[in-house]
Protein backbone atom coordinates (compact mmCIF):
# COMPACT_ATOMS: atom_id res chain seq x y z
CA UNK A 1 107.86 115.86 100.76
CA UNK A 2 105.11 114.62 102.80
CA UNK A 3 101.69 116.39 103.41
CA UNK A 4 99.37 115.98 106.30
CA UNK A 5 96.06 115.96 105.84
CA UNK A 6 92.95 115.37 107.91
CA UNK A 7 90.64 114.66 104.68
CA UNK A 8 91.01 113.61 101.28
CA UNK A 9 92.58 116.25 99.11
CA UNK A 10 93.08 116.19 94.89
CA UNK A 11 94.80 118.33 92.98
CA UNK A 12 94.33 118.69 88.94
CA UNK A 13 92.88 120.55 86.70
CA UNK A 14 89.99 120.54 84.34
CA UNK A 15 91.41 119.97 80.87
CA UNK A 16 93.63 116.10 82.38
CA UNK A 17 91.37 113.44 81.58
CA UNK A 18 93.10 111.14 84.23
CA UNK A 19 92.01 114.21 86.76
CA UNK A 20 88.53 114.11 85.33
CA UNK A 21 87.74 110.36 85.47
CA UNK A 22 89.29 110.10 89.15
CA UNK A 23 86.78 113.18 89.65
CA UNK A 24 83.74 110.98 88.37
CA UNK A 25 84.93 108.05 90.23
CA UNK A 26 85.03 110.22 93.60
CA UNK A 27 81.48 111.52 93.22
CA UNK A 28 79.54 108.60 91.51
CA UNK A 29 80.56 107.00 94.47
CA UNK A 30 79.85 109.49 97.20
CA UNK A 31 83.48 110.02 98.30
CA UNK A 32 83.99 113.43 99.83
CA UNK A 33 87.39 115.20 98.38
CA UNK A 34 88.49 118.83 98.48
CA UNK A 35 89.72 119.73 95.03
CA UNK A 36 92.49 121.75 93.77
CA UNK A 37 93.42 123.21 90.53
CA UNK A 38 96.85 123.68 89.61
CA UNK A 39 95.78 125.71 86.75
CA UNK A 40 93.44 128.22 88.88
CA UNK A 41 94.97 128.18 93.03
CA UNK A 42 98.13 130.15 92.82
CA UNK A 43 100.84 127.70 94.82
CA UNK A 44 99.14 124.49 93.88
CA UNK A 45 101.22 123.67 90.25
CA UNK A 46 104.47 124.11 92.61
CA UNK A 47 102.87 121.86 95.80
CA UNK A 48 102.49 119.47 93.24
CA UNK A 49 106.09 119.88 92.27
CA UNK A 50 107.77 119.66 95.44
CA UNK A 51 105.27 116.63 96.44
CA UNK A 52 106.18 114.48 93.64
CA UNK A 53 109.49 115.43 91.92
CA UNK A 54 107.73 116.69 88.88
CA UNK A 55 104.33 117.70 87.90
CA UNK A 56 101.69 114.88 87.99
CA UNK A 57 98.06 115.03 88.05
CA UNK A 58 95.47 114.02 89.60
CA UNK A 59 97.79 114.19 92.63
CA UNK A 60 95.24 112.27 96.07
CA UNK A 61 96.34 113.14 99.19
CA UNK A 62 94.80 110.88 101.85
CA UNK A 63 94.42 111.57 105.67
CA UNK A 64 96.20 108.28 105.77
CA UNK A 65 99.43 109.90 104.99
CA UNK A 66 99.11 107.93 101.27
CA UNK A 67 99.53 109.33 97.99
CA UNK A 68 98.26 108.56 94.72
CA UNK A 69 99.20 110.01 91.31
CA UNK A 70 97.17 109.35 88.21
CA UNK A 71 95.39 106.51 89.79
CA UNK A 72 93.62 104.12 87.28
CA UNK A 73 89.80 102.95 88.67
CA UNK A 74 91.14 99.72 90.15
CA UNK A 75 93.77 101.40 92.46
CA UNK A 76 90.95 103.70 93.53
CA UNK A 77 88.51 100.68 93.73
CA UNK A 78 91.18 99.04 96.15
CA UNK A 79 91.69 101.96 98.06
CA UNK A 80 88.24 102.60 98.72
CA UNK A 81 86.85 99.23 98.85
CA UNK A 82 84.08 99.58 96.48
């Protein structure tokens, strides 16, 4: 299933520690993301279903029409080039 969108998008939730240092890496370096959390947005647990084949978080949507799930700091360092 592919999703469009025009900005970056995650979706996770609070208590995933891949979720939460993909979170840190986003805002320590100034990347704007709209967040998502599967365990508090009714719909978003099943998106990330139906996206991915199974449920895996942090899901990154990118306006790109890439996807990332649980991305480690390098991939997100080579996506973002810094």
């Amino acid at each position: 299933m592919e999703t469009k969108v025009d900005h970056l998008v995650m979706y996770g939730a609070k208590w995933c520690p891949d979720a939460k240092r993909a979170r840190k890496f986003l805002d320590d370096h100034g990347i704007q993301y709209e967040w998502h959390d599967v365990d508090e947005e009714e719909g978003a647990r099943d998106l990330v279903i139906k996206m991915n084949g199974r449920f895996v978080i942090p899901t990154l949507l990118f306006p790109d029409g890439a996807k990332m799930t649980e991305p480690s700091n390098e991939e997100l360092f080579a996506k973002f080039g810094v």
